[in-house]
C-alpha atoms as a PDB file:
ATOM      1  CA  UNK A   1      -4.935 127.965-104.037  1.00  0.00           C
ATOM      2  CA  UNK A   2      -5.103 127.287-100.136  1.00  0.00           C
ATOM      3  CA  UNK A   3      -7.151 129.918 -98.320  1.00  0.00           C
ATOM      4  CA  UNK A   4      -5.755 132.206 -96.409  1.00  0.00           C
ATOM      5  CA  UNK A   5      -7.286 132.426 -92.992  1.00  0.00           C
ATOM      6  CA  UNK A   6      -6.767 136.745 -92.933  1.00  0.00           C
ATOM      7  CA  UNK A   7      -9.800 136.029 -95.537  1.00  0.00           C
ATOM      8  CA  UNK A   8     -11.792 135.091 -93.079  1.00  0.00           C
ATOM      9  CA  UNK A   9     -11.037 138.137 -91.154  1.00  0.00           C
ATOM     10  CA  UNK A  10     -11.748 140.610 -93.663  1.00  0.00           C
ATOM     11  CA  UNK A  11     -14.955 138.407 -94.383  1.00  0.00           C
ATOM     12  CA  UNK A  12     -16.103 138.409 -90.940  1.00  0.00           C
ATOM     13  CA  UNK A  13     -15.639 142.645 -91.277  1.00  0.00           C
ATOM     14  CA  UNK A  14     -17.457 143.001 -93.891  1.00  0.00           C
ATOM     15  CA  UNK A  15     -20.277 140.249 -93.292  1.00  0.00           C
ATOM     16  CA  UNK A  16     -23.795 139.971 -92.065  1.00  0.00           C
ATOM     17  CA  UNK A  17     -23.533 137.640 -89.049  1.00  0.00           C
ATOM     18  CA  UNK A  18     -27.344 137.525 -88.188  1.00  0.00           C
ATOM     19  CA  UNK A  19     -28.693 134.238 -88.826  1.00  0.00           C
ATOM     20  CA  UNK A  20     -32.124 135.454 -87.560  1.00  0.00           C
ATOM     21  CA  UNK A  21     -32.938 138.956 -88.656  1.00  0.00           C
ATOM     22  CA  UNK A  22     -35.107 140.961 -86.868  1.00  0.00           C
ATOM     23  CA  UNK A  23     -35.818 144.572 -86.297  1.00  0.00           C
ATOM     24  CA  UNK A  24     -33.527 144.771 -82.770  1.00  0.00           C
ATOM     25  CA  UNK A  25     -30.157 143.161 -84.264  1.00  0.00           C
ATOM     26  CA  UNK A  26     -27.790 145.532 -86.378  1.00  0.00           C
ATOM     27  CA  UNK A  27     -26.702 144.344 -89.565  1.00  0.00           C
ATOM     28  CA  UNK A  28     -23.292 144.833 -91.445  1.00  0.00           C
ATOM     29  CA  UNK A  29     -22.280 148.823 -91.238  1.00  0.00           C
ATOM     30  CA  UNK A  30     -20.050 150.816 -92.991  1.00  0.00           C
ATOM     31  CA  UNK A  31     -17.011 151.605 -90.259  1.00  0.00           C
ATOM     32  CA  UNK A  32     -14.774 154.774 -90.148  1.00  0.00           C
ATOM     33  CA  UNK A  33     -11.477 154.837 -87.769  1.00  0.00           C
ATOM     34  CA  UNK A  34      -7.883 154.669 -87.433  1.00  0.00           C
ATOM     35  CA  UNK A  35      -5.853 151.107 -87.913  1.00  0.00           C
ATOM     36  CA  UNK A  36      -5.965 150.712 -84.321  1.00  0.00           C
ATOM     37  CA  UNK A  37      -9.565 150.768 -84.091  1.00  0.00           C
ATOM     38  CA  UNK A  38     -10.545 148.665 -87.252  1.00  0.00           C
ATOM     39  CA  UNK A  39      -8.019 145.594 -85.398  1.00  0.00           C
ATOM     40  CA  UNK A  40     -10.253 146.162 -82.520  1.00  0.00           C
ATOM     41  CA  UNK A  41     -13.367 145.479 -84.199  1.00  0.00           C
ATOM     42  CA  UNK A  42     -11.754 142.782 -86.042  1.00  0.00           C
ATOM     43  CA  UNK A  43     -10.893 141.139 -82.487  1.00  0.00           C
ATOM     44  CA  UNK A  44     -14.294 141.567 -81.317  1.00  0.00           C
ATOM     45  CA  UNK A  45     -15.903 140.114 -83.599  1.00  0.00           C
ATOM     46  CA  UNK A  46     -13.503 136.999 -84.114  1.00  0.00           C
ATOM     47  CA  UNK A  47     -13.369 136.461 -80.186  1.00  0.00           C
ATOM     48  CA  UNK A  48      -9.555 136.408 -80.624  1.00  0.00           C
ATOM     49  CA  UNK A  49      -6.524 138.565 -81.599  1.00  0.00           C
ATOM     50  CA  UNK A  50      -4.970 139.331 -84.488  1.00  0.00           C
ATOM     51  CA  UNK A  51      -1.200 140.770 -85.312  1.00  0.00           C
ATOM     52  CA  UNK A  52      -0.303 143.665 -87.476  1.00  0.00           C
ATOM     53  CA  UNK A  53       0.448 141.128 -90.211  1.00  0.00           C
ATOM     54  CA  UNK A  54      -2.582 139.633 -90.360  1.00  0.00           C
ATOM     55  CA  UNK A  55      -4.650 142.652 -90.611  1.00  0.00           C
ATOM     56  CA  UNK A  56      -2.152 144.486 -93.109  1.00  0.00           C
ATOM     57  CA  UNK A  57      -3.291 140.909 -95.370  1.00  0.00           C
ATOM     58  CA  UNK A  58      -7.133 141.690 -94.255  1.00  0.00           C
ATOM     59  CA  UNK A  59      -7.014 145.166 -95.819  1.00  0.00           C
ATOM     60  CA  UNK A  60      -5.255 143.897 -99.078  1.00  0.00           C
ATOM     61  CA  UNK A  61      -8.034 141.740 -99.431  1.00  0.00           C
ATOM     62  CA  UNK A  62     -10.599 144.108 -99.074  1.00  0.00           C
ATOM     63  CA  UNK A  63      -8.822 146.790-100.737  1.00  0.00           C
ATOM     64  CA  UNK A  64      -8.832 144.181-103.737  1.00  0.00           C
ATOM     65  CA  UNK A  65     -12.459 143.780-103.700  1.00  0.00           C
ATOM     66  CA  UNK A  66     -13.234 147.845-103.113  1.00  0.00           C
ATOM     67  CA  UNK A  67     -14.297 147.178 -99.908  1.00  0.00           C
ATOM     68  CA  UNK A  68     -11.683 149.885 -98.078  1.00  0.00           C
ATOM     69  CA  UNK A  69     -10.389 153.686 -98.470  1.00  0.00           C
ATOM     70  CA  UNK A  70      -7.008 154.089 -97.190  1.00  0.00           C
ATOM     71  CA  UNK A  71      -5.772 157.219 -96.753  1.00  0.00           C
ATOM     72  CA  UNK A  72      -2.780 158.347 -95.044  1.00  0.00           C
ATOM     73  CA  UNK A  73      -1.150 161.815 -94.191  1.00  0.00           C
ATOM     74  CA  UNK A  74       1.115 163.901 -91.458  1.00  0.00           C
ATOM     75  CA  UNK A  75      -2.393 165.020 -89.869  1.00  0.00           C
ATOM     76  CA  UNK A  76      -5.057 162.283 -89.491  1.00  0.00           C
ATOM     77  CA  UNK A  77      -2.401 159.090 -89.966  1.00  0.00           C
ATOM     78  CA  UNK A  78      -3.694 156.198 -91.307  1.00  0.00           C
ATOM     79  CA  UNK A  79      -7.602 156.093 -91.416  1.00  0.00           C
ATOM     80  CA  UNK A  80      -9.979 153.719 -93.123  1.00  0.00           C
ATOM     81  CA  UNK A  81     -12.802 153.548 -94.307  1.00  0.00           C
ATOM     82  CA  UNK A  82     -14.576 150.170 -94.074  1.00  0.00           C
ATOM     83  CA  UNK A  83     -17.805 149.484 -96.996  1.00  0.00           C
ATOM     84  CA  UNK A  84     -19.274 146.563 -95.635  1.00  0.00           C
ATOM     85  CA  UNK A  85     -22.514 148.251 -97.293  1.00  0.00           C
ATOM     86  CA  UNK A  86     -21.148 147.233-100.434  1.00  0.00           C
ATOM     87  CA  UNK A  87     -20.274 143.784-100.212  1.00  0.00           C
ATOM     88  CA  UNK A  88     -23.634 142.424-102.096  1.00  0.00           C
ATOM     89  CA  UNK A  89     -22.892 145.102-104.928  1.00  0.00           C
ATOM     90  CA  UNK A  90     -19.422 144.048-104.951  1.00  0.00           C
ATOM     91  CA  UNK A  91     -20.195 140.152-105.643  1.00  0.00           C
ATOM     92  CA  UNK A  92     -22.891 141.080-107.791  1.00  0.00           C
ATOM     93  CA  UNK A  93     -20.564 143.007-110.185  1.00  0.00           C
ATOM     94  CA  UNK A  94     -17.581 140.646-110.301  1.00  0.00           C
ATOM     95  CA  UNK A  95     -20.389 137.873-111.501  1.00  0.00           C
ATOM     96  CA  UNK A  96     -21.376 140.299-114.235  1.00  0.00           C
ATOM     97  CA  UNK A  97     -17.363 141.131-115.279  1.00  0.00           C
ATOM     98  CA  UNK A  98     -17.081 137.112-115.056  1.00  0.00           C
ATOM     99  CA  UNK A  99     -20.365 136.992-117.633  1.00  0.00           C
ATOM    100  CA  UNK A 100     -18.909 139.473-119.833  1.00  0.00           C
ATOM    101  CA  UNK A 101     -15.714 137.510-120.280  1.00  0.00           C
ATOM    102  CA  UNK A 102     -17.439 134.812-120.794  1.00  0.00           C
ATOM    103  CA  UNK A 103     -19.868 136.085-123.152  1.00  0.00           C
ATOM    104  CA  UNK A 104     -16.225 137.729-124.967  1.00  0.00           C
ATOM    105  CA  UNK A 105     -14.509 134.401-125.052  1.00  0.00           C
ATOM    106  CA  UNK A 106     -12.182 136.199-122.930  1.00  0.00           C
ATOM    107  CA  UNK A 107     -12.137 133.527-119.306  1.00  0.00           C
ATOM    108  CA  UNK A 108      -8.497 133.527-119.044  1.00  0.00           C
ATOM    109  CA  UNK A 109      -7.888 137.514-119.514  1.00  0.00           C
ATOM    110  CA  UNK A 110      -9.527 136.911-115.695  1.00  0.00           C
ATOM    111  CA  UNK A 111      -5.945 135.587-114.537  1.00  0.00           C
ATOM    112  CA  UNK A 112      -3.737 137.225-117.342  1.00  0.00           C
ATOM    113  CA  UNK A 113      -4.807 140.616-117.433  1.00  0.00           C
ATOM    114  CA  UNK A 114      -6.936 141.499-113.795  1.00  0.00           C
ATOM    115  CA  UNK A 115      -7.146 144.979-114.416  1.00  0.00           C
ATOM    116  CA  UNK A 116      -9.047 144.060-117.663  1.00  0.00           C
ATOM    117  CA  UNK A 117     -12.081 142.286-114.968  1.00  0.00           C
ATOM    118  CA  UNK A 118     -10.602 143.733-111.493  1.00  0.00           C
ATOM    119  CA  UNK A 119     -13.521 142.573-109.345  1.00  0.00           C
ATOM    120  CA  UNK A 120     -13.720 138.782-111.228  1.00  0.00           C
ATOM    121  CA  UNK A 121     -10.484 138.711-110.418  1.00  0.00           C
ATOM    122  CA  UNK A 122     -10.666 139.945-106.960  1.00  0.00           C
ATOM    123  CA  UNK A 123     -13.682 136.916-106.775  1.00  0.00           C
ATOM    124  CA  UNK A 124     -11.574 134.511-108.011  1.00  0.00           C
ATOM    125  CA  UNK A 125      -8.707 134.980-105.351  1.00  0.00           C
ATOM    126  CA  UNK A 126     -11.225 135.316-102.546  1.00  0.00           C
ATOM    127  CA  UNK A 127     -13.129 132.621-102.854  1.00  0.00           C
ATOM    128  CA  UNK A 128     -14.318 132.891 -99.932  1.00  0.00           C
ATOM    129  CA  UNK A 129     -16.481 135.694-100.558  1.00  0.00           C
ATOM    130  CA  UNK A 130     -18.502 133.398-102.955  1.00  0.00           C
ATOM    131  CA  UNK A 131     -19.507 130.942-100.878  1.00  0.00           C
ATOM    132  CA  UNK A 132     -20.728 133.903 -98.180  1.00  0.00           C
ATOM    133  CA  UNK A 133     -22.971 135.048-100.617  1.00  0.00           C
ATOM    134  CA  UNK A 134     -23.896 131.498-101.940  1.00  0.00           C
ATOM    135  CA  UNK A 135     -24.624 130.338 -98.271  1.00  0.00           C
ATOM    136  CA  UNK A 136     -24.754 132.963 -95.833  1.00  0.00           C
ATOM    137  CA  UNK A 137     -24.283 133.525 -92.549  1.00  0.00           C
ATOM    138  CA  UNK A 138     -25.041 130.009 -90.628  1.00  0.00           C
ATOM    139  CA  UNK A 139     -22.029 128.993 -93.001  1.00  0.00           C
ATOM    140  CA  UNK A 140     -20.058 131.843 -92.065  1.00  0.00           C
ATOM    141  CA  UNK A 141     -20.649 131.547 -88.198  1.00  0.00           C
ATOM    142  CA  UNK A 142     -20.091 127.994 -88.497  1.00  0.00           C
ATOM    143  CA  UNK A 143     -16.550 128.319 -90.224  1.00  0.00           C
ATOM    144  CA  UNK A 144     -15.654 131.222 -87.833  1.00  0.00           C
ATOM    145  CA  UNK A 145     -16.312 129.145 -84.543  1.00  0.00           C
ATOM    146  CA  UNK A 146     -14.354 126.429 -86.022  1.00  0.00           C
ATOM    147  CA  UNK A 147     -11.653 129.054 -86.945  1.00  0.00           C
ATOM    148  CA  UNK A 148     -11.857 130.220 -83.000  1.00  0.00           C
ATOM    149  CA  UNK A 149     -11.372 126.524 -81.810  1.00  0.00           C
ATOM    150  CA  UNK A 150      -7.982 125.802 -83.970  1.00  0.00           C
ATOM    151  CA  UNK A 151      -6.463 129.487 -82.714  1.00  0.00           C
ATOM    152  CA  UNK A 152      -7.503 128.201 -79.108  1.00  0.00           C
ATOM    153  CA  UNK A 153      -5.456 125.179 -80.208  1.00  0.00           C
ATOM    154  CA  UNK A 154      -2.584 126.594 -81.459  1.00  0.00           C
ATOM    155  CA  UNK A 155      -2.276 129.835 -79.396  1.00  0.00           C
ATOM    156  CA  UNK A 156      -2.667 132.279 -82.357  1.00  0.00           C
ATOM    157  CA  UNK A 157      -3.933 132.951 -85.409  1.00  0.00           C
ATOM    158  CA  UNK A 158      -0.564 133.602 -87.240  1.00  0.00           C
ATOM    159  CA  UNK A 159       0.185 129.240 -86.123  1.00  0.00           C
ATOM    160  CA  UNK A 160      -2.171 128.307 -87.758  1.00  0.00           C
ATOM    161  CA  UNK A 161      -1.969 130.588 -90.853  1.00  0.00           C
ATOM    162  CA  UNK A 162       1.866 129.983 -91.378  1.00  0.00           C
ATOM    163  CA  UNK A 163       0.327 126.151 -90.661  1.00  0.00           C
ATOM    164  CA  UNK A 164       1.203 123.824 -93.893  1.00  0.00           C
ATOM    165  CA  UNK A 165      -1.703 122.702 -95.082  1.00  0.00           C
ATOM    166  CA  UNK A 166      -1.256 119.439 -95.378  1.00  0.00           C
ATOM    167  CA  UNK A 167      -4.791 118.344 -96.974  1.00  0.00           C
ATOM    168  CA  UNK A 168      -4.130 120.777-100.303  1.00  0.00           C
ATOM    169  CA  UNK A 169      -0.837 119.736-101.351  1.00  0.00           C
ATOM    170  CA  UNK A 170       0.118 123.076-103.606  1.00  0.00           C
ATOM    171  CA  UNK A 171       2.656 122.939-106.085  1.00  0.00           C
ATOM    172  CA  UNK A 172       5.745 124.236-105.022  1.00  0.00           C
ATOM    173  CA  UNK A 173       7.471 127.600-107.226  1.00  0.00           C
ATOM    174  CA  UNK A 174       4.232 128.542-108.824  1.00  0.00           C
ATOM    175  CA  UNK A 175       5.637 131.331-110.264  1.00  0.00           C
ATOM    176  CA  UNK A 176       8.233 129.116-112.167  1.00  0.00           C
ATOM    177  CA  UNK A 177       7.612 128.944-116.261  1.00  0.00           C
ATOM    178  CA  UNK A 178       6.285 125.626-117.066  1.00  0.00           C
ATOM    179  CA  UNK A 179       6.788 124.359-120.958  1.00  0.00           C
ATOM    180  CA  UNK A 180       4.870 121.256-122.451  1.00  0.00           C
ATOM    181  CA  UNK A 181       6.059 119.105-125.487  1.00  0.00           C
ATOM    182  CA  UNK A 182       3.676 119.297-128.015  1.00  0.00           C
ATOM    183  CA  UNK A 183       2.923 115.376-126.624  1.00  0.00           C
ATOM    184  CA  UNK A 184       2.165 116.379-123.617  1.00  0.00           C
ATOM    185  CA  UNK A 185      -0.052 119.299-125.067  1.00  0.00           C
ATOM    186  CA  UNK A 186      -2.098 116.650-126.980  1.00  0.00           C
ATOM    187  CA  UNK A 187      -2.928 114.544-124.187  1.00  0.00           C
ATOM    188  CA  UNK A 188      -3.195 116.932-121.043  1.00  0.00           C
ATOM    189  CA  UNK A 189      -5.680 118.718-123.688  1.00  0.00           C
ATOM    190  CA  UNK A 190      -7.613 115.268-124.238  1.00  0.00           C
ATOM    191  CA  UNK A 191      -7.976 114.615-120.602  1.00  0.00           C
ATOM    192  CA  UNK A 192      -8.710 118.469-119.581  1.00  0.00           C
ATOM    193  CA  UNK A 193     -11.624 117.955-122.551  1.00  0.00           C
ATOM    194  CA  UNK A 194     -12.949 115.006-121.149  1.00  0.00           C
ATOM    195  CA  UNK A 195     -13.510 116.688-117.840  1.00  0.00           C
ATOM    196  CA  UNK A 196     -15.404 119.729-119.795  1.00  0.00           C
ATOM    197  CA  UNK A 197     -17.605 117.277-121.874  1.00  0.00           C
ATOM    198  CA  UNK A 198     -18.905 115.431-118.412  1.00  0.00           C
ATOM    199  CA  UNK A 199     -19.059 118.932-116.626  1.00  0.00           C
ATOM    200  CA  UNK A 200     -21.300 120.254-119.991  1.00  0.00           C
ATOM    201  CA  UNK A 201     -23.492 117.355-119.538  1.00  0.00           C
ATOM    202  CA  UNK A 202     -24.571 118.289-116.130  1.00  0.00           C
ATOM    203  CA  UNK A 203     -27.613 120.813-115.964  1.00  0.00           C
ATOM    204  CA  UNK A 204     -26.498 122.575-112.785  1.00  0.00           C
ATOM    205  CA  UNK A 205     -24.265 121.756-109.755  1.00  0.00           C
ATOM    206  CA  UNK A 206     -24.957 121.803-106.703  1.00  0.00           C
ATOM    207  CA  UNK A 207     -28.853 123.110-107.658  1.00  0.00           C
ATOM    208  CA  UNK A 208     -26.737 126.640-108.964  1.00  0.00           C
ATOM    209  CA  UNK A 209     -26.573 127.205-112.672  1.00  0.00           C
ATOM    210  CA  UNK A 210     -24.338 129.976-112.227  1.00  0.00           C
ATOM    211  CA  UNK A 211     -21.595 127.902-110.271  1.00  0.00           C
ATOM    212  CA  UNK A 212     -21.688 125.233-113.471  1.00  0.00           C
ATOM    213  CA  UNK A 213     -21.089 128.490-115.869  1.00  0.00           C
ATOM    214  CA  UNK A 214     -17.946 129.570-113.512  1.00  0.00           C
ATOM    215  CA  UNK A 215     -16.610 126.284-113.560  1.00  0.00           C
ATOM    216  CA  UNK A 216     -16.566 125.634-116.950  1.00  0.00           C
ATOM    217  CA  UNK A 217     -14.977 129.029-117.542  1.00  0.00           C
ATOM    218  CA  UNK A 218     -12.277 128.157-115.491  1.00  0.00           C
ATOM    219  CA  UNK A 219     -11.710 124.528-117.516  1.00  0.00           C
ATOM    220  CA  UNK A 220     -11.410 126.302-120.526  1.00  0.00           C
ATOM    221  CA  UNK A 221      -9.249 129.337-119.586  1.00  0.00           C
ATOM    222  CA  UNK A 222      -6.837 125.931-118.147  1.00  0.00           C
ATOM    223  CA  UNK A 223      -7.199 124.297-121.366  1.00  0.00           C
ATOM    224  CA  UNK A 224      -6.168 127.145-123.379  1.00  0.00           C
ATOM    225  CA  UNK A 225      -2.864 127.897-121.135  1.00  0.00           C
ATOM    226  CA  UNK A 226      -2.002 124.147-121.998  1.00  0.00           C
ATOM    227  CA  UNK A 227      -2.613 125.102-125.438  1.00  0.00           C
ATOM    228  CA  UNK A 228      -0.414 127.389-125.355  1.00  0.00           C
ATOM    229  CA  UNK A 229       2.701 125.173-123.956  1.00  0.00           C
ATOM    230  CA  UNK A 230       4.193 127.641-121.928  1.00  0.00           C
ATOM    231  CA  UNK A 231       3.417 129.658-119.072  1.00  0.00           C
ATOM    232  CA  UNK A 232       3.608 130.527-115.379  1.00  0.00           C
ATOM    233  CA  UNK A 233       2.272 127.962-113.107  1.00  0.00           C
ATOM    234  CA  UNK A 234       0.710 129.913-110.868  1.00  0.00           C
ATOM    235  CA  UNK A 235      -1.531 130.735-113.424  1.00  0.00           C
ATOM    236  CA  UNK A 236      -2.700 127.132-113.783  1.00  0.00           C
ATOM    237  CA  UNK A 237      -3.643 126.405-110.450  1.00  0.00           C
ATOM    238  CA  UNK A 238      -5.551 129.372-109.956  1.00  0.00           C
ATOM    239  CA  UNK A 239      -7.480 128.221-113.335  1.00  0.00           C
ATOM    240  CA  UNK A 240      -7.440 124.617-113.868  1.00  0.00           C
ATOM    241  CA  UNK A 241      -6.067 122.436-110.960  1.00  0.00           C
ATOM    242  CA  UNK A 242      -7.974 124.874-108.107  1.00  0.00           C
ATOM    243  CA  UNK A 243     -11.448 123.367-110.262  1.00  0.00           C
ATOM    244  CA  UNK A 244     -10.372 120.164-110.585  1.00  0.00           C
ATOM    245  CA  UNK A 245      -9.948 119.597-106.644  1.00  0.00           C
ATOM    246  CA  UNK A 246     -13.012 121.387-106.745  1.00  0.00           C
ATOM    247  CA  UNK A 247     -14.880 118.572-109.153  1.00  0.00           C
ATOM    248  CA  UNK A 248     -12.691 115.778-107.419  1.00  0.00           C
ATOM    249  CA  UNK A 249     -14.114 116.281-103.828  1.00  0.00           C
ATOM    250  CA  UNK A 250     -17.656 117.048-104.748  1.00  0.00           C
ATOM    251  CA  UNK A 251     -17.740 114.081-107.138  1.00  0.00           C
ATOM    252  CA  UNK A 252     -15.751 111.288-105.636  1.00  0.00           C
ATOM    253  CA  UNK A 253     -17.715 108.622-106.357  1.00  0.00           C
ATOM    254  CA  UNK A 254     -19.134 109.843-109.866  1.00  0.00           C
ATOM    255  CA  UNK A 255     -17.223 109.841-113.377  1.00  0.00           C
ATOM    256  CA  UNK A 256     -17.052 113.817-113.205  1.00  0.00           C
ATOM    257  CA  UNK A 257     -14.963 113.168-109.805  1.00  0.00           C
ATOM    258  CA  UNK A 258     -12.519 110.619-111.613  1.00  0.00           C
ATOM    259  CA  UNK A 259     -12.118 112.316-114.443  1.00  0.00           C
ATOM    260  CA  UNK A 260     -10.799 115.578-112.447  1.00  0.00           C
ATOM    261  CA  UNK A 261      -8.352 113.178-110.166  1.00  0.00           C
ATOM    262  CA  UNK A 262      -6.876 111.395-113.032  1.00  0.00           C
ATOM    263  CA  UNK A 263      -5.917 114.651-114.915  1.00  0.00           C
ATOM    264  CA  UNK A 264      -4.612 116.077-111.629  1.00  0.00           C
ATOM    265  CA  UNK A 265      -2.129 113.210-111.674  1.00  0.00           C
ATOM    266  CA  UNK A 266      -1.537 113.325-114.647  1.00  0.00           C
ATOM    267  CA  UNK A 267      -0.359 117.287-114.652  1.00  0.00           C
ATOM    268  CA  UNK A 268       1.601 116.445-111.429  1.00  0.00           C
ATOM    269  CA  UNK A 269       3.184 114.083-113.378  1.00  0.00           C
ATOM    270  CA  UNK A 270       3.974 116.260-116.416  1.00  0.00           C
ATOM    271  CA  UNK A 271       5.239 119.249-114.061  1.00  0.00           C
ATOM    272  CA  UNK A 272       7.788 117.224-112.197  1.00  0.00           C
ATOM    273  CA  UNK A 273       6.694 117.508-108.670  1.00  0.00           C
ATOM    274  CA  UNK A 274       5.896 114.885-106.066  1.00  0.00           C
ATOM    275  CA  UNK A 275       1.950 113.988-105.552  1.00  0.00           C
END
């Protein structure tokens, strides 16, 4: 799925920014205030505002990875609290949920049934969150800045957000019910097979055993929904063609990297939209 750039925001909240630690520099703090306050800090720290709908999407996502108390009443209004504190344990335990599905046979209950693995689930939608913890704050500073540049460009953050992106072509009416002939079951299942084998055969990627692990889980929860022949679409991007654009741009002039492009065209193809 195409990132949403309120991820960022609630990243950038929640995130240690200090690519040089030292003893004089503050690191990521737990925050308590009113919704008015926690869009300030937000600002600050981005360098640029933000709208009410923005931040009401920031606080979804962190809400989804436990990373906010809400509470609301007739006497202290709206009031957060924000766990930035937690973010490590947070990542840490949706890789553990993720092993445990794994370890179950149980990959696609991770899109099917979230509340079964809430925080792999919460990982999976905000990807974002990985990488952080995969490559830290240079990474994050760098992708910030460049987020400050295209809001400079296009006046606001909510341009660029409501922004097609053009790059990531999704497929339109995910939440439509696609059906397969058993045909197309046979050889969307080859090709989706093919691109497991050559992912099995590599001993890591990108020098991370772990990532490897995640990505085959994902291949096979896709596999099994077109198995299945039927089901909601938006549940096979978010498994199976999310990974494969994944595999296609890291591996673009290797087998692994053709493999994942020709079975992309090949489900465009079988789900009647345009490439």
């Amino acid at each position: 799925m195409a990132r949403d750039v309120a991820d960022y925001v609630a990243l950038a909240l929640v995130a240690d920014l200090r690519v040089e630690r030292d003893y004089f520099s503050d690191g990521p703090s737990d925050f308590s205030g009113d919704i008015d306050q926690l869009k300030l800090k937000a600002e600050e720290i981005l360098e640029f505002p933000i709208s009410d709908q923005v931040l009401q999407q920031v606080i979804r996502t962190l809400a989804d990875c436990g990373l906010i108390r809400v509470t609301d009443d007739d006497f202290s209004g709206t009031y957060v609290k924000l766990k930035a504190t937690g973010l490590k344990r947070f990542v840490e335990n949706a890789r553990a949920e993720l092993s445990r599905a794994q370890m179950e046979n149980n990959e696609l209950s991770i899109v099917t049934k979230p509340s079964d693995y809430p925080l792999a689930s919460a990982l999976a939608n905000h990807e974002l969150f990985e990488d952080y913890s995969e490559l830290g704050s240079s990474w994050l500073n760098r992708a910030l800045e460049g987020l400050r540049k295209r809001v400079d460009e296009l006046g606001t953050l909510d341009a660029l957000r409501n922004k097609p992106d053009i790059s990531v072509p999704l497929v339109p009416a995910s939440d439509r019910v696609v059906t397969f002939s058993d045909n197309q079951v046979t050889i969307l299942e080859e090709q989706t097979t093919a691109v497991i084998d050559a992912v099995s055969a590599q001993n890591q990627i990108d020098d991370d055993p772990g990532l490897r692990e995640l990505i085959l889980g994902q291949l096979k929860a896709g596999r099994e929904l077109i198995r299945a022949g039927s089901f909601r679409l938006y549940f096979l991007e978010l498994t199976l063609i999310e990974t494969l654009r994944l595999l296609a741009k890291r591996y673009e002039k290797e087998a692994i990297g053709g493999l994942a492009s020709a079975l992309i065209a090949a489900l465009i193809k079988h789900i009647g939209i345009d490439a």
